[in-house]
Protein backbone atom coordinates (compact mmCIF):
# COMPACT_ATOMS: atom_id res chain seq x y z
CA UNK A 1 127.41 12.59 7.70
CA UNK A 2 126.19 14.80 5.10
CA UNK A 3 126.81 18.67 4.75
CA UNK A 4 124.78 20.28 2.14
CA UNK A 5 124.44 24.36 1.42
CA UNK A 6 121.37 26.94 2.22
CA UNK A 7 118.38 25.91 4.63
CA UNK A 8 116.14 28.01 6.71
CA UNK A 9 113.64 27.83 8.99
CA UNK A 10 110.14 29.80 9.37
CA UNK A 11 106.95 30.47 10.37
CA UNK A 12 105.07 29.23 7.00
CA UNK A 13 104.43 25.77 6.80
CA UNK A 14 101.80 25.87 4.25
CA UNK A 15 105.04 27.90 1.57
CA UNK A 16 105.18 25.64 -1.24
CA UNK A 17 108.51 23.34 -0.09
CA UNK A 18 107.89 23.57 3.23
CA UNK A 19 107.96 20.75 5.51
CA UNK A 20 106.23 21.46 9.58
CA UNK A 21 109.27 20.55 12.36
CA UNK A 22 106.73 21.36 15.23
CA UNK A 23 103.13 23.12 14.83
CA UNK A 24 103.72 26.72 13.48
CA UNK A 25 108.18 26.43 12.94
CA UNK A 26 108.66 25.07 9.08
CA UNK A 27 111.78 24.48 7.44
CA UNK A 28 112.91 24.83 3.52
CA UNK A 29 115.97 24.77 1.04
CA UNK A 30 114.23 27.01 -1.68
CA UNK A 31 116.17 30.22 -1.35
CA UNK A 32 114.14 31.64 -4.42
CA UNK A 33 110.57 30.52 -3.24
CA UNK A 34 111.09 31.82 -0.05
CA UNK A 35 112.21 35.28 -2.01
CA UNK A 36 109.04 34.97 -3.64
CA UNK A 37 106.78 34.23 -0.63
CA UNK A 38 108.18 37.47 1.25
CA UNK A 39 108.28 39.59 -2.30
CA UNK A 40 104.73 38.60 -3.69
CA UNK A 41 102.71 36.46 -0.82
CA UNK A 42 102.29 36.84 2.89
CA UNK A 43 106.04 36.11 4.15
CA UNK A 44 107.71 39.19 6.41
CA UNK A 45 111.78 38.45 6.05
CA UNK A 46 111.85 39.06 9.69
CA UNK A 47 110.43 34.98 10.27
CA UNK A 48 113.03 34.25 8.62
CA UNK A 49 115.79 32.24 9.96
CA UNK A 50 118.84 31.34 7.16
CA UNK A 51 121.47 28.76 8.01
CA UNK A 52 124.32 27.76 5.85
CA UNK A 53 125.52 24.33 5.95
CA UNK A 54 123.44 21.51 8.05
CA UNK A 55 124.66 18.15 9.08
CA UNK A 56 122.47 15.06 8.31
CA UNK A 57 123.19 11.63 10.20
CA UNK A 58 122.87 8.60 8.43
CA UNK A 59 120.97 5.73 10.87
CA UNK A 60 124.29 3.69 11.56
CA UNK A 61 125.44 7.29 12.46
CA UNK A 62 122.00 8.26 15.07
CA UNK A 63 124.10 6.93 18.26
CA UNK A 64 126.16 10.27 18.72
CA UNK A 65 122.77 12.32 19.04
CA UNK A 66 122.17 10.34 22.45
CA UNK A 67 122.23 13.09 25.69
CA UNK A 68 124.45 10.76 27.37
CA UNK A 69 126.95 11.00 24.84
CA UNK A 70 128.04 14.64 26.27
CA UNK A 71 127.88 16.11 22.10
CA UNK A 72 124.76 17.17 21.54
CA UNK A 73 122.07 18.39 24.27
CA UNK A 74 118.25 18.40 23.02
CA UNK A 75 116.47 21.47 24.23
CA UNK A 76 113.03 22.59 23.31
CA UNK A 77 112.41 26.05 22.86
CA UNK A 78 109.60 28.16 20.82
CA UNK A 79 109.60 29.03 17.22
CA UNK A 80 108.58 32.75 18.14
CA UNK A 81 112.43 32.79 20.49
CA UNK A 82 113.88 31.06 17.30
CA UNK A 83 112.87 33.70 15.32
CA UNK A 84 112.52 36.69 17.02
CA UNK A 85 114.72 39.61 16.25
CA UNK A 86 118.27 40.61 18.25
CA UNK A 87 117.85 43.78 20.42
CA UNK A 88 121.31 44.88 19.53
CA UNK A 89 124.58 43.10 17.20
CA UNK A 90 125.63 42.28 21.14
CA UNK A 91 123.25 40.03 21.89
CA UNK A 92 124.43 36.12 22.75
CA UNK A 93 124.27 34.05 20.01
CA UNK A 94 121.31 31.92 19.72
CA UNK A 95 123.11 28.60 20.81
CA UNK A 96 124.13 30.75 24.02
CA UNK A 97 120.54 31.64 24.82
CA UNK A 98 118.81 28.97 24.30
CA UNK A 99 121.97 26.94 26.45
CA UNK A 100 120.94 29.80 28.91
CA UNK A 101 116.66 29.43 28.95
CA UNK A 102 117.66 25.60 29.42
CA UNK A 103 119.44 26.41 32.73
CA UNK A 104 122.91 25.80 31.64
CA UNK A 105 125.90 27.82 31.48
CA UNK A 106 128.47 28.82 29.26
CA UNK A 107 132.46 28.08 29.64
CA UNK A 108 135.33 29.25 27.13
CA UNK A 109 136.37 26.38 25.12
C-alpha cells in the first residue's frame, strides 16, 4: 500500500494532467495546473473536488477490494453528486450519502 499527498478529482478531462475515471469525472495531482486552469482557462473551483492522501494497492494487495471481504463496498454514483456543492457545513459527509443513495445505513463505530 502506497499513501502519497494532494489529488483531486473534476469535471475536466481534457486539463493538461488529467486522466478520465468515467466519461465527464477526471482526476489529477497538479495542484498548480489546476490553479491555473480555474485562474486563466475554463475551470470554476466549484468542480473541484481536493483529497489529501490516497491509498494505492499493489496487485498481490487487489484481494481486500473484493465486496465479500466486508472492507470496502463499490458504489456507483454521478460525477455531478461527487461534485456538487453542500447546502449547509451540516450536511452528511460524502461517504454518508453516497452509503445512503446506495440503500445502506449508517451505525456508530
Amino acid at each position: 500500500v502506497n499513501v502519497s499527498g494532494l489529488s483531486m478529482v473534476h469535471s475536466y478531462p481534457e486539463m493538461p494532467g488529467s486522466w478520465e475515471l468515467i466519461d465527464g469525472l477526471a482526476a489529477s495531482d497538479d495542484f498548480n495546473m489546476a490553479c491555473d486552469w480555474i485562474e486563466n482557462g475554463p475551470g470554476s473551483a466549484l468542480r473541484f473536488k481536493f483529497f489529501w492522501n490516497q491509498v494505492v494497492w499493489r496487485m498481490d494487495e487487489i484481494d481486500e477490494l473484493a465486496p465479500e471481504q466486508g472492507i470496502w463496498i463499490p458504489v456507483t454514483v454521478s460525477g455531478d453528486l461527487l461534485l456538487r456543492e453542500p447546502d449547509s457545513s451540516f450536511e452528511d459527509p460524502l461517504w454518508a450519502q453516497y452509503a445512503l443513495k446506495a440503500g445502506g445505513e449508517l451505525k456508530e463505530l
